[in-house]
C-alpha atoms as a PDB file:
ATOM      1  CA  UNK A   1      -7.554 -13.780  -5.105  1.00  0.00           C
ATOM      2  CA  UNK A   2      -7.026 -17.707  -5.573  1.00  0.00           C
ATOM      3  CA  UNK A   3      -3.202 -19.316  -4.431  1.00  0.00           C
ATOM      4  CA  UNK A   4      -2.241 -18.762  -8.094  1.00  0.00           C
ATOM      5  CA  UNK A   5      -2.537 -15.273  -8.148  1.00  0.00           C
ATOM      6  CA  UNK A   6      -1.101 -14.453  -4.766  1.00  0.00           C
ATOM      7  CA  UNK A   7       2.123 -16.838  -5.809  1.00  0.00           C
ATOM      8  CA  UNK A   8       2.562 -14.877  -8.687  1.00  0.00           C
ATOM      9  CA  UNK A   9       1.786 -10.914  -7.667  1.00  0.00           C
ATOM     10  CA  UNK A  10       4.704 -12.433  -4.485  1.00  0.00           C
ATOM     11  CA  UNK A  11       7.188 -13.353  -7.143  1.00  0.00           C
ATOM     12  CA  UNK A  12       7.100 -10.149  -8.765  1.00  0.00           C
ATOM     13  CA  UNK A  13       7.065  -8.604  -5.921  1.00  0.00           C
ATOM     14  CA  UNK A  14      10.289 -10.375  -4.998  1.00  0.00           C
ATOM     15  CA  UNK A  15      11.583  -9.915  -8.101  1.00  0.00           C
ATOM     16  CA  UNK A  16      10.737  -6.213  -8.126  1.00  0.00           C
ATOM     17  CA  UNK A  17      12.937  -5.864  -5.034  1.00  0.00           C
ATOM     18  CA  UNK A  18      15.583  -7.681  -6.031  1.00  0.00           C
ATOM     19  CA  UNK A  19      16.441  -5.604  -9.410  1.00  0.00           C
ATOM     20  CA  UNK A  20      16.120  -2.661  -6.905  1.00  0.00           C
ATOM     21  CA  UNK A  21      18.487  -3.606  -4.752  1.00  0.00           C
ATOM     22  CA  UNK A  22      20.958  -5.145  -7.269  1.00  0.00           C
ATOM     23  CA  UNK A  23      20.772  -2.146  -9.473  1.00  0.00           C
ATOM     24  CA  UNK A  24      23.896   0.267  -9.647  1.00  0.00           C
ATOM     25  CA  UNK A  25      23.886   3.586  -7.985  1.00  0.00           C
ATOM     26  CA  UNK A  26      26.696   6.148  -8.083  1.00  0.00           C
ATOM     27  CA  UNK A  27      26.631   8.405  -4.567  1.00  0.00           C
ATOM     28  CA  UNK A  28      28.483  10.956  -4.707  1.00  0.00           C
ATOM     29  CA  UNK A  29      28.667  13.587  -1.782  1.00  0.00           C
ATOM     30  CA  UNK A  30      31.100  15.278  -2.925  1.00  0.00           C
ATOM     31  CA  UNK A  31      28.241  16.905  -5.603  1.00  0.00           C
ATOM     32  CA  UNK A  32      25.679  17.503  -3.383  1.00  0.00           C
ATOM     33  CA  UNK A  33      23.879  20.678  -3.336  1.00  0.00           C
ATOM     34  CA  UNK A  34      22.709  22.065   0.160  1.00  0.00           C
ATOM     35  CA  UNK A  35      21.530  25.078  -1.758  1.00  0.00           C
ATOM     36  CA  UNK A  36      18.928  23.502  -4.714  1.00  0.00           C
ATOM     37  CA  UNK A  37      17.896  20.950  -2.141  1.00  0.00           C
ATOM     38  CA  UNK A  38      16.688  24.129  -0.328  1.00  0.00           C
ATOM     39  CA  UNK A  39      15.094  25.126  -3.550  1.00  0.00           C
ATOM     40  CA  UNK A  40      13.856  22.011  -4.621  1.00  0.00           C
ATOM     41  CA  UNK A  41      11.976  21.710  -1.098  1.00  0.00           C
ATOM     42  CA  UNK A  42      10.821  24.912  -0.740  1.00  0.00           C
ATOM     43  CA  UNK A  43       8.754  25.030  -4.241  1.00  0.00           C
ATOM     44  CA  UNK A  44       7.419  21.614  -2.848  1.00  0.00           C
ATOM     45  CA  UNK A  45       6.180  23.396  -0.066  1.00  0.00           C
ATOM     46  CA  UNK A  46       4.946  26.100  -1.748  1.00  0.00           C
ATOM     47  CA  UNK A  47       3.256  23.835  -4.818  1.00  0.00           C
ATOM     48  CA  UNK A  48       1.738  21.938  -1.698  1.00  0.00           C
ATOM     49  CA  UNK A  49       0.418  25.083   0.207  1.00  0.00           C
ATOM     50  CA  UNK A  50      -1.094  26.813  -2.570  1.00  0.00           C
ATOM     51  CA  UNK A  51      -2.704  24.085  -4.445  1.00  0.00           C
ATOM     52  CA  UNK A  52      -6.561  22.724  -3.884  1.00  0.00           C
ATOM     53  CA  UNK A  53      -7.642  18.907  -3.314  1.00  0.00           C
ATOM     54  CA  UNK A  54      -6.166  15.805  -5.309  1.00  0.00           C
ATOM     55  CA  UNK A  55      -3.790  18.604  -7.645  1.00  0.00           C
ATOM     56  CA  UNK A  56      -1.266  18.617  -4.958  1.00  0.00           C
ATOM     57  CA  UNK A  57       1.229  16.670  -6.482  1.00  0.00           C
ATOM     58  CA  UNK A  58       0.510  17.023 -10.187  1.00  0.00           C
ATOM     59  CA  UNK A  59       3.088  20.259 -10.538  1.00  0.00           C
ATOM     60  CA  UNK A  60       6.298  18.658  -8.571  1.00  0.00           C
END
């Protein structure tokens, strides 16, 4: 890569980060789930156990 390109794939690398962290998030613990977070994880688990090579992530 010549200085151009680095200078620019930087800045919107920078700029990628900064929407991120600017970006409005609403946390709320009062409506978290302790029971479909156990769900949630254990089909991941499951998904990732049964499935064969570069499919592993294709059904979560």
């Amino acid at each position: 890569m010549n200085r151009r390109t680095s200078i620019l794939t930087l800045a919107l690398v920078l700029g990628a980060i900064g929407v991120y962290a600017s970006w409005p998030r609403n946390a709320d613990l009062r409506r978290f789930e302790p029971a479909e977070i156990a769900r949630l994880e254990t089909a991941m688990w499951r998904a990732a156990s049964n499935s064969t090579g570069g499919r592993r992530g294709a059904r979560l």
